[in-house]
Protein backbone atom coordinates (compact mmCIF):
# COMPACT_ATOMS: atom_id res chain seq x y z
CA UNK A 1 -4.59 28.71 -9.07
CA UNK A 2 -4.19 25.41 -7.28
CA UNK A 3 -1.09 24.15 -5.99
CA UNK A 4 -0.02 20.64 -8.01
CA UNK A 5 1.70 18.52 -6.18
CA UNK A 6 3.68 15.25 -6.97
CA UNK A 7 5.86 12.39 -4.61
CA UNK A 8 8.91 10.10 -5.76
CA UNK A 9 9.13 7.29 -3.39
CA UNK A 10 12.32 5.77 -3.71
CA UNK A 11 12.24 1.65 -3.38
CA UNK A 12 14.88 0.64 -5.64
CA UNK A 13 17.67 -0.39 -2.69
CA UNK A 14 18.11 -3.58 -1.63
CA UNK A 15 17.92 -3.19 2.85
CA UNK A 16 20.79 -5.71 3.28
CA UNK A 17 20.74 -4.82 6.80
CA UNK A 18 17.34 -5.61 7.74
CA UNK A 19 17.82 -9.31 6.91
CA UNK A 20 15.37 -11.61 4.67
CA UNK A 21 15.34 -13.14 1.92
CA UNK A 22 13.70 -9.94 -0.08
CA UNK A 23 14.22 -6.36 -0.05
CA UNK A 24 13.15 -4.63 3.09
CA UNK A 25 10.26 -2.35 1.15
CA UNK A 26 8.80 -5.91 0.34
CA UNK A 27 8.53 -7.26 3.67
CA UNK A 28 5.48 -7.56 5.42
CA UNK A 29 4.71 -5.36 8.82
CA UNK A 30 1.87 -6.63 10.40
CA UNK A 31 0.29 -8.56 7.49
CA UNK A 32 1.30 -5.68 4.49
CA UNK A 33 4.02 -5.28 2.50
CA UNK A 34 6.13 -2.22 3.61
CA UNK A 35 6.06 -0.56 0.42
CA UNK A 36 2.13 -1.04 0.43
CA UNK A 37 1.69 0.75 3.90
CA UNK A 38 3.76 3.51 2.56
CA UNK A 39 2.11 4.35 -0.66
CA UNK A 40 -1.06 3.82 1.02
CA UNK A 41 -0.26 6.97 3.10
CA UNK A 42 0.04 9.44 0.26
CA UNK A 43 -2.58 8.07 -2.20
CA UNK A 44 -4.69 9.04 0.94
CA UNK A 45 -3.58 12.92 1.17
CA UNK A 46 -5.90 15.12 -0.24
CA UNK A 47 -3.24 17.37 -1.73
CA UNK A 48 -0.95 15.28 -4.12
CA UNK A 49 -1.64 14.59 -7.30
CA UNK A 50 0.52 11.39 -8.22
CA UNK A 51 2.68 9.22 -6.98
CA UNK A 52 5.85 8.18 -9.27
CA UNK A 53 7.87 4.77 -7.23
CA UNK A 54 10.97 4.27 -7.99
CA UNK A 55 11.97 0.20 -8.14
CA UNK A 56 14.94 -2.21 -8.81
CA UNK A 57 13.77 -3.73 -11.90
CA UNK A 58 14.23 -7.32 -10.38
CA UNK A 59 11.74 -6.35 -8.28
CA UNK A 60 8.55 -5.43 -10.81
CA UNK A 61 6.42 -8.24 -9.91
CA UNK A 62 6.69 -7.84 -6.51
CA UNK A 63 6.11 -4.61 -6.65
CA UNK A 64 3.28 -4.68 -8.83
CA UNK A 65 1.35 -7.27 -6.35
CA UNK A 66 1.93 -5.12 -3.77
CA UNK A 67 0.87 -1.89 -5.11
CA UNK A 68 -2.24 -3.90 -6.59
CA UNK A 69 -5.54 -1.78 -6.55
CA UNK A 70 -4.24 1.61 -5.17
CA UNK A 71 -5.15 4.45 -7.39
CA UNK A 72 -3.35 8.07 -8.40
CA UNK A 73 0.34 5.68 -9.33
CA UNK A 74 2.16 6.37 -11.93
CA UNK A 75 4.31 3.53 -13.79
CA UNK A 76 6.99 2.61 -11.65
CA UNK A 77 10.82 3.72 -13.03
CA UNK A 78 13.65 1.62 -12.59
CA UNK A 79 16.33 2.85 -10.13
CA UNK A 80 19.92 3.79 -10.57
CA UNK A 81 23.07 2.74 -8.57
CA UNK A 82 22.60 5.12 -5.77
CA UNK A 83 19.68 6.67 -3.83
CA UNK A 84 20.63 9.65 -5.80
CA UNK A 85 20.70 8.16 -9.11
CA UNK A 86 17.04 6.56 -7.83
CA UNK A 87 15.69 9.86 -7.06
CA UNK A 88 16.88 11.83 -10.71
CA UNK A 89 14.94 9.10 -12.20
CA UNK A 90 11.55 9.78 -10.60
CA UNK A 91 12.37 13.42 -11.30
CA UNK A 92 12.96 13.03 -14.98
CA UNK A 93 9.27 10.85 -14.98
CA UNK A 94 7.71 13.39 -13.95
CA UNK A 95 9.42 16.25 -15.82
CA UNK A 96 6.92 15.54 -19.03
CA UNK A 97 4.20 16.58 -17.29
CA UNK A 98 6.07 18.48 -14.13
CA UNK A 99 4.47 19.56 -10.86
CA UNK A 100 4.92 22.72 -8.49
CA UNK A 101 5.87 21.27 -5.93
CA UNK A 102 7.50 17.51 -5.52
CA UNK A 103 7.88 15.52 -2.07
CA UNK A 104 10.68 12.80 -1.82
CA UNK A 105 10.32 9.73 0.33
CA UNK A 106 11.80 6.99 1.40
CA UNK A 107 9.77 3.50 1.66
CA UNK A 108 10.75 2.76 4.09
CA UNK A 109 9.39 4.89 6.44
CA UNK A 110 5.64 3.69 6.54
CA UNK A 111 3.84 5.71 9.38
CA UNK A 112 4.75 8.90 7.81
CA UNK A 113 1.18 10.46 8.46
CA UNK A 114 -1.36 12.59 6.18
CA UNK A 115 -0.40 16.12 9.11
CA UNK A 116 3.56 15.53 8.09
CA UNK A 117 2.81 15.60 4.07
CA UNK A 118 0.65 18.30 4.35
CA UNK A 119 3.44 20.28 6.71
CA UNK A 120 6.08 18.97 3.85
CA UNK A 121 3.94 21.02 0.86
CA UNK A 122 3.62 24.39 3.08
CA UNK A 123 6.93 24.12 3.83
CA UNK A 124 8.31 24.04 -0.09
CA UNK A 125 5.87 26.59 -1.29
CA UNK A 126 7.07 28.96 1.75
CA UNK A 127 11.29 28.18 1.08
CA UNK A 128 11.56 26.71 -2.31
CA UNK A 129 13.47 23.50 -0.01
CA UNK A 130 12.60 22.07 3.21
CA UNK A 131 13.37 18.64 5.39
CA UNK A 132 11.55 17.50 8.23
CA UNK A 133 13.49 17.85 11.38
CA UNK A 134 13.45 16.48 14.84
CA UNK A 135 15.31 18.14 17.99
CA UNK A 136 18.13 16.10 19.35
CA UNK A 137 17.94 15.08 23.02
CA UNK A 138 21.06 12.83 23.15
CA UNK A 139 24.22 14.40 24.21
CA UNK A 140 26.18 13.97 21.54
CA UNK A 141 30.19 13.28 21.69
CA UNK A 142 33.05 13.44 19.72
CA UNK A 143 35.47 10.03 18.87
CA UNK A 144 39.13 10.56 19.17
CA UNK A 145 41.89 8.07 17.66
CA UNK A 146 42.50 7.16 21.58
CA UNK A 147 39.26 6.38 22.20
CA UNK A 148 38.92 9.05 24.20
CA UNK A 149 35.71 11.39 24.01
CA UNK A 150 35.56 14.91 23.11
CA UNK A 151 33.28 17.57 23.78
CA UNK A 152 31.14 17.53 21.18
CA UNK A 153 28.70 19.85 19.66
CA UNK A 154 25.89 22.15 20.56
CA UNK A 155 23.10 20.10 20.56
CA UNK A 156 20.94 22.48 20.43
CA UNK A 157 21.72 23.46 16.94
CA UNK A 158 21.89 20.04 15.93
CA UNK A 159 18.84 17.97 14.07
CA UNK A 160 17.32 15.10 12.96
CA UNK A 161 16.50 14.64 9.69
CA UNK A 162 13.59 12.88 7.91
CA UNK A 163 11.83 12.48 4.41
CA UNK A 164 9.65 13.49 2.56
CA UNK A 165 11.79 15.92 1.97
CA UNK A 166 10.13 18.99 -0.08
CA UNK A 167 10.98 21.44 -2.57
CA UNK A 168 9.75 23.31 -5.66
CA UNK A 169 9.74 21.36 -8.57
CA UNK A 170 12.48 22.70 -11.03
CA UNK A 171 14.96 23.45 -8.43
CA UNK A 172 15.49 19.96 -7.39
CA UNK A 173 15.01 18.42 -10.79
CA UNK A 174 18.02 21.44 -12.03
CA UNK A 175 19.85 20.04 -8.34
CA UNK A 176 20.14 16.42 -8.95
CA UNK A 177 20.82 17.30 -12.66
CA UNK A 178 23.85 19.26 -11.56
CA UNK A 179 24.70 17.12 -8.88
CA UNK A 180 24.72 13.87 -11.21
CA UNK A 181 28.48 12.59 -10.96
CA UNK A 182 28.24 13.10 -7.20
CA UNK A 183 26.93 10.82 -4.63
CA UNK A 184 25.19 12.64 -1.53
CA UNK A 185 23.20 10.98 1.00
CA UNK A 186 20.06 13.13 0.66
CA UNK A 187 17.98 15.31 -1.16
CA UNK A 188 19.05 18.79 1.13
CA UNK A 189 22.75 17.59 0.23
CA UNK A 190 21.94 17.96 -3.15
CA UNK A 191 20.01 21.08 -3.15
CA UNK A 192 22.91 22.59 -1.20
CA UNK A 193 25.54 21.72 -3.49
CA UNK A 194 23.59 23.77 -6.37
CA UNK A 195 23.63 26.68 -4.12
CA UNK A 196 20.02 26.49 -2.59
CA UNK A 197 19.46 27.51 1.27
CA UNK A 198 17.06 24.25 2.62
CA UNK A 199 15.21 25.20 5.77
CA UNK A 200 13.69 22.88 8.75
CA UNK A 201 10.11 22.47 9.35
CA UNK A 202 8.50 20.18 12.44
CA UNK A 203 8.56 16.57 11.90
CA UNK A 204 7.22 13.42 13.30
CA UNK A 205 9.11 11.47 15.87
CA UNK A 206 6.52 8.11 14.90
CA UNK A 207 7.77 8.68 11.05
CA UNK A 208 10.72 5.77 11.93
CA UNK A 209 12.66 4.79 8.64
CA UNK A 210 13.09 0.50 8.80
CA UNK A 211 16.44 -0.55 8.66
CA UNK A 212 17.51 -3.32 10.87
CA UNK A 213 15.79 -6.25 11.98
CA UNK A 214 15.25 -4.67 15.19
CA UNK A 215 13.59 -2.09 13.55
CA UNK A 216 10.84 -4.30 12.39
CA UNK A 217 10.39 -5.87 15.60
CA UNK A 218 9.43 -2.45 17.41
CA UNK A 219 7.40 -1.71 13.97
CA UNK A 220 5.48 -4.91 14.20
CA UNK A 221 4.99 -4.57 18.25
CA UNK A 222 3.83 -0.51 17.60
CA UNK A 223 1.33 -2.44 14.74
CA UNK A 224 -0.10 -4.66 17.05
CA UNK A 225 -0.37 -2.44 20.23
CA UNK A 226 -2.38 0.43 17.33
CA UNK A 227 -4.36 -2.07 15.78
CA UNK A 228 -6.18 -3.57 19.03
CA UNK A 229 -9.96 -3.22 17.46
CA UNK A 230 -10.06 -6.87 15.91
CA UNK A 231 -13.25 -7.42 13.75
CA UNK A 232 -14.91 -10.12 12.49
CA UNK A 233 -18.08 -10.16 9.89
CA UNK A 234 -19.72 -12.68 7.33
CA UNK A 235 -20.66 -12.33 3.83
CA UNK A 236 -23.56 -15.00 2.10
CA UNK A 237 -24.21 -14.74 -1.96
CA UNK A 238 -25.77 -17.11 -4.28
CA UNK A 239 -26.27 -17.50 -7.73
CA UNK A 240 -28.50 -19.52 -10.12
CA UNK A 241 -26.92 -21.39 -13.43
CA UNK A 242 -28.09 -19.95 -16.31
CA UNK A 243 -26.47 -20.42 -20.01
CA UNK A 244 -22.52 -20.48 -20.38
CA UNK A 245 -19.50 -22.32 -20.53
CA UNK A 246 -17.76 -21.33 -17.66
CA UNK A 247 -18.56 -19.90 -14.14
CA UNK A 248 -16.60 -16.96 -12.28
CA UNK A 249 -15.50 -17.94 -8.85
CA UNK A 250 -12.89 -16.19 -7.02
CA UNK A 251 -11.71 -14.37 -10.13
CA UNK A 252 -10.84 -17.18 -11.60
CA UNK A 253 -13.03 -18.69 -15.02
CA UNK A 254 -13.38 -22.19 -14.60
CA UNK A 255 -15.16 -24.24 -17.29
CA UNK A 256 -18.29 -25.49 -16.77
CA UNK A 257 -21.39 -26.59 -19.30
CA UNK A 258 -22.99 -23.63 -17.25
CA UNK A 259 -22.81 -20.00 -16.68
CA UNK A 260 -24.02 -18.06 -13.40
CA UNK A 261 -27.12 -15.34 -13.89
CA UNK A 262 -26.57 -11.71 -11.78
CA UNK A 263 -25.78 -8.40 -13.04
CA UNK A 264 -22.20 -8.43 -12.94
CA UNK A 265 -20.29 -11.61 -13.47
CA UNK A 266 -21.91 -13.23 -10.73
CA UNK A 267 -18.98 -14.39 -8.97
CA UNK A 268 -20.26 -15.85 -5.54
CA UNK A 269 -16.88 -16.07 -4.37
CA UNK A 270 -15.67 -12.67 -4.17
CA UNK A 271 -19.04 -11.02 -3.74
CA UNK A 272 -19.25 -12.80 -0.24
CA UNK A 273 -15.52 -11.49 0.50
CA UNK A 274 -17.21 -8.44 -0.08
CA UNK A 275 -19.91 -8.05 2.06
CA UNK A 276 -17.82 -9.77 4.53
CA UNK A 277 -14.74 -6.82 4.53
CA UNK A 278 -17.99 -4.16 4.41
CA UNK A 279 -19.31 -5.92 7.68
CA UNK A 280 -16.45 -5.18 9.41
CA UNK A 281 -16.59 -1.30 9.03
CA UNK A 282 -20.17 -1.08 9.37
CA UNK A 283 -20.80 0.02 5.91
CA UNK A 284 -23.65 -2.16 4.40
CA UNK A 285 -24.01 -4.59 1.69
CA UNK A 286 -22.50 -4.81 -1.91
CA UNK A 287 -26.15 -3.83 -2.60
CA UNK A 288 -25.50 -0.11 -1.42
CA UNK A 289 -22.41 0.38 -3.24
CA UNK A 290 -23.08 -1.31 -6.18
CA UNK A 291 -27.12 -1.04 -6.79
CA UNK A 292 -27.79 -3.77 -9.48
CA UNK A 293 -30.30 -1.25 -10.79
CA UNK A 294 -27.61 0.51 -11.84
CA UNK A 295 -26.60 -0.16 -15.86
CA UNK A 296 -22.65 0.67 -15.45
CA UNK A 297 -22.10 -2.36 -13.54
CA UNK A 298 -23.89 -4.51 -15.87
CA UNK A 299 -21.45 -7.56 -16.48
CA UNK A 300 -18.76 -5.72 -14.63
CA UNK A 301 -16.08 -7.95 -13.22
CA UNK A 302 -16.48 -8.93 -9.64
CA UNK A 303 -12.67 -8.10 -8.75
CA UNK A 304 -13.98 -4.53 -8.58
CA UNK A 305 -15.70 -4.93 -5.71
CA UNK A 306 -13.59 -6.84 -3.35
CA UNK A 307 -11.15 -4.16 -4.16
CA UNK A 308 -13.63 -1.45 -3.51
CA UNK A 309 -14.20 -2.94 -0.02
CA UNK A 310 -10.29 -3.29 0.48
CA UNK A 311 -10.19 0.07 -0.20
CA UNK A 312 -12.58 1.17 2.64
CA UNK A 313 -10.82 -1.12 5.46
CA UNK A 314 -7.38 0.57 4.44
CA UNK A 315 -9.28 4.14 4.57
CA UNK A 316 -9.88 3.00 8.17
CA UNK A 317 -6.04 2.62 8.36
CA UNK A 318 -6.89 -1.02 8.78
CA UNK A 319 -5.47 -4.64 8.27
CA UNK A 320 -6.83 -7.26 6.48
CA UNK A 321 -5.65 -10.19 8.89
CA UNK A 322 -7.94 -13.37 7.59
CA UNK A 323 -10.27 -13.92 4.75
CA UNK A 324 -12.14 -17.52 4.50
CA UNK A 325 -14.55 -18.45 2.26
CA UNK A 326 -16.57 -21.70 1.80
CA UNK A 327 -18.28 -22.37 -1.75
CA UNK A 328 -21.46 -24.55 -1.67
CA UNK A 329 -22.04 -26.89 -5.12
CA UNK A 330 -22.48 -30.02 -6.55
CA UNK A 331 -19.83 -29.15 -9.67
CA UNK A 332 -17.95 -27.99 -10.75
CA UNK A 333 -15.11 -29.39 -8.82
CA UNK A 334 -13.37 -26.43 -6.93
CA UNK A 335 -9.99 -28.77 -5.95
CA UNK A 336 -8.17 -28.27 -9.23
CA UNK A 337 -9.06 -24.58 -8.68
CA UNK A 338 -8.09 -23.97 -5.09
CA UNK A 339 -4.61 -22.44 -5.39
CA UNK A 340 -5.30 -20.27 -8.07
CA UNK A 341 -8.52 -18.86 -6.34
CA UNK A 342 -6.29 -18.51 -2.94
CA UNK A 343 -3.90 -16.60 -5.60
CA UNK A 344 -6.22 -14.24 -7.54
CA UNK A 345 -8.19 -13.24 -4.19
CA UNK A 346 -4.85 -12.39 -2.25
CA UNK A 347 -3.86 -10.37 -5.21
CA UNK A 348 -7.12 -8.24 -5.01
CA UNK A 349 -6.97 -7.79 -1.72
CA UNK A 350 -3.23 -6.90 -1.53
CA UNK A 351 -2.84 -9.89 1.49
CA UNK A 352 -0.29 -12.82 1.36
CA UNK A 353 -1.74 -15.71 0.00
CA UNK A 354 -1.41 -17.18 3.25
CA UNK A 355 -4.08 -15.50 4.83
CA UNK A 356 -6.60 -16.29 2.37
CA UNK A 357 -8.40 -19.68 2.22
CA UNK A 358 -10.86 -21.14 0.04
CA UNK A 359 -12.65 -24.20 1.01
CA UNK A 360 -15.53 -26.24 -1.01
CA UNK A 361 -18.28 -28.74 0.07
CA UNK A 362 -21.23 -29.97 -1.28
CA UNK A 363 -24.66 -30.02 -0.23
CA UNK A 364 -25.19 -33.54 -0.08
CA UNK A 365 -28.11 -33.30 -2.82
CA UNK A 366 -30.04 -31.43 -1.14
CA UNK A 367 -31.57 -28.18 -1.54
CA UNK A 368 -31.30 -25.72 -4.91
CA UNK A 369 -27.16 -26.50 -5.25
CA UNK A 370 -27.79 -30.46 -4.35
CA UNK A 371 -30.51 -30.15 -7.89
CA UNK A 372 -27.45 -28.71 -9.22
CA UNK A 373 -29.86 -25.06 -9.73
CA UNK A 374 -26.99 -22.83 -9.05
CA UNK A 375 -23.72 -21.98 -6.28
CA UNK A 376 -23.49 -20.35 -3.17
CA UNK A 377 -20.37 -19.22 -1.20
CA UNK A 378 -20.33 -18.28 2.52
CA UNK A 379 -17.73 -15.84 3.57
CA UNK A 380 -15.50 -14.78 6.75
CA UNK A 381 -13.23 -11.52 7.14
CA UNK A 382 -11.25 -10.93 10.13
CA UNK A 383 -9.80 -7.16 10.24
CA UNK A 384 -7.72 -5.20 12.67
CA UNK A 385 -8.65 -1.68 13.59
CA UNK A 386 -7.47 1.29 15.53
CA UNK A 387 -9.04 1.46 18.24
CA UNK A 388 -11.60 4.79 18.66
CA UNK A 389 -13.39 5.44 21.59
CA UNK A 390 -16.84 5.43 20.54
């Protein structure tokens, strides 16, 4: 019988002491919101079945932009008062349909990586409760009221401690529900209080939780220094008119005494983006992922796509930084459109809107979209990579 296996990530605080104007799991680290990066991670592992977030309702929106496209989510819960209260409310989502075994993560702690889940699951189904641990190389001293330092403790037997932390599903979930009107700083606290033994397992010393603006400097330098593999590819598509009253470009319907022919909606726009992103990792065309000779994606909406390519960068553990695209036509008139475009696209692609930009020119009269016979879009993506030895 296969092992089912669940993570609460808990985003609901508010990371006063990282600075900004918005909570620290909404911040952007090297072009992606935090809380993106993080839940990126796990909807990656092999071995988990969902992932249930845990948000401050102010911050739905936000959080639903940034989680935009990534599958195996469940609908996000609001938070409580405390991390605690956070966590017994992803717990009591999931208790409907309940798991074995449950992780529970913090988001902000973004390069947790696919080895440290897995090592997270063993160790729950092998002690019922487990925490990722690092050994303590710091000599560590005791304070006195005079200032004066004491002795200290064995470091040896002391540890760091991490998340996700891991446990079987029911004793946690029985924990925090006999734990409620107390307020412990993690998940081991809680399962000690009920009376459960919670052992140590190896964690990861890159698995750094974000907390003060410092923190995020070192996170974006570690970003940039990783991601050194900076890629550049271009997309072309074109479309004819055909009969309509309104055109798809960028995701966006625009009115228009035509339509656009193609198998899907025939959106120029993002079907460039497309084969752009798909340059950049070397894997074909739109063609080869989504044959046109194939019925399902008969008038199937272009956003699709883009997202499908998204999808492969991140799989790459990459970063969108730059998408530019230039549409070719004589009308209908792209201005009014612009922003919205720049919107709907850096929605898809889970970007800022900043690095996204949508440009328009005409053909002068010339050629097939000068007689006004159809559109064509030209595209740019610029990505950063790992780098891998070849």
């Amino acid at each position: 019988m296969s092992i089912i296996t669940d993570v609460v990530v808990v985003a609901a605080g508010r990371g006063t002491r990282a600075g900004g104007d918005v909570p620290k799991q909404l911040r952007a680290i090297g072009g992606v919101p935090m809380l993106r990066r993080t839940l990126e991670r796990f909807v990656q592992a092999p071995r988990l079945r969902r992932v249930q977030l845990v948000i401050h309702p102010d911050d739905a929106e936000a959080c639903r932009r940034a989680c935009a496209g990534l599958p195996r989510l469940a609908p996000p819960v609001a938070g409580g008062a405390t991390r605690q209260a956070s966590v017994r409310a992803g717990l009591e989502a999931l208790a409907a349909d309940p798991p074995d075994v449950v992780l529970i993560h913090d988001a902000a702690r973004p390069f947790v990586s696919i080895a440290l889940i897995g090592r997270a699951i063993d160790a729950a189904l092998a002690h019922g409760a487990a925490i990722p641990t690092l050994i303590v190389t710091d000599t560590m001293k005791t304070f006195g009221p005079d200032g004066a330092l004491g002795a200290g403790p064995d470091r040896a037997r002391l540890r760091r401690v991490q998340t996700p932390q891991s446990f079987r599903f029911p004793l946690i979930l029985d924990a925090h529900r006999a734990c409620a009107d107390t307020d412990l700083t993690d998940d081991a606290a809680v399962a000690e209080a009920a009376g459960h033994a919670v052992f140590g397992f190896d964690g990861d010393a890159a698995n750094i939780k974000l907390t003060t603006p410092e923190d995020f400097v070192e996170a974006e330098r570690q970003i940039a220094l990783t991601l050194a593999d900076i890629r550049s590819a271009t997309g072309y598509d074109v479309h004819a008119f055909a009969p309509g009253d309104h055109v798809m470009l960028g995701g966006i319907a625009i009115p228009h005494g035509f339509g656009l022919s193609g198998h899907s909606d025939a959106d120029v726009v993002l079907h460039a983006l497309t084969d752009a992103l798909l340059g950049t990792i070397g894997a074909a065309d739109i063609g080869k992922h989504f044959p046109p000779s194939d019925p399902q994606w008969k008038g199937a909406a272009s956003d699709r796509f883009l997202a499908h390519a998204v999808g492969l960068v991140r799989a790459e553990d990459g970063v969108i930084a730059h998408l530019d695209t230039t549409i070719v036509c004589e009308a209908p008139k792209i201005g009014p459109h612009r922003e919205a475009m720049r919107a709907r696209i850096a929605e898809i692609a889970g970007v800022p809107v900043t690095r996204v930009s949508v440009k328009a020119t005409t053909s002068e009269q010339l050629g097939f979209t000068g007689r006004r016979e159809g559109i064509a879009a030209l595209a740019t993506a610029t990505v950063r990579l790992p780098w891998r030895d070849a």
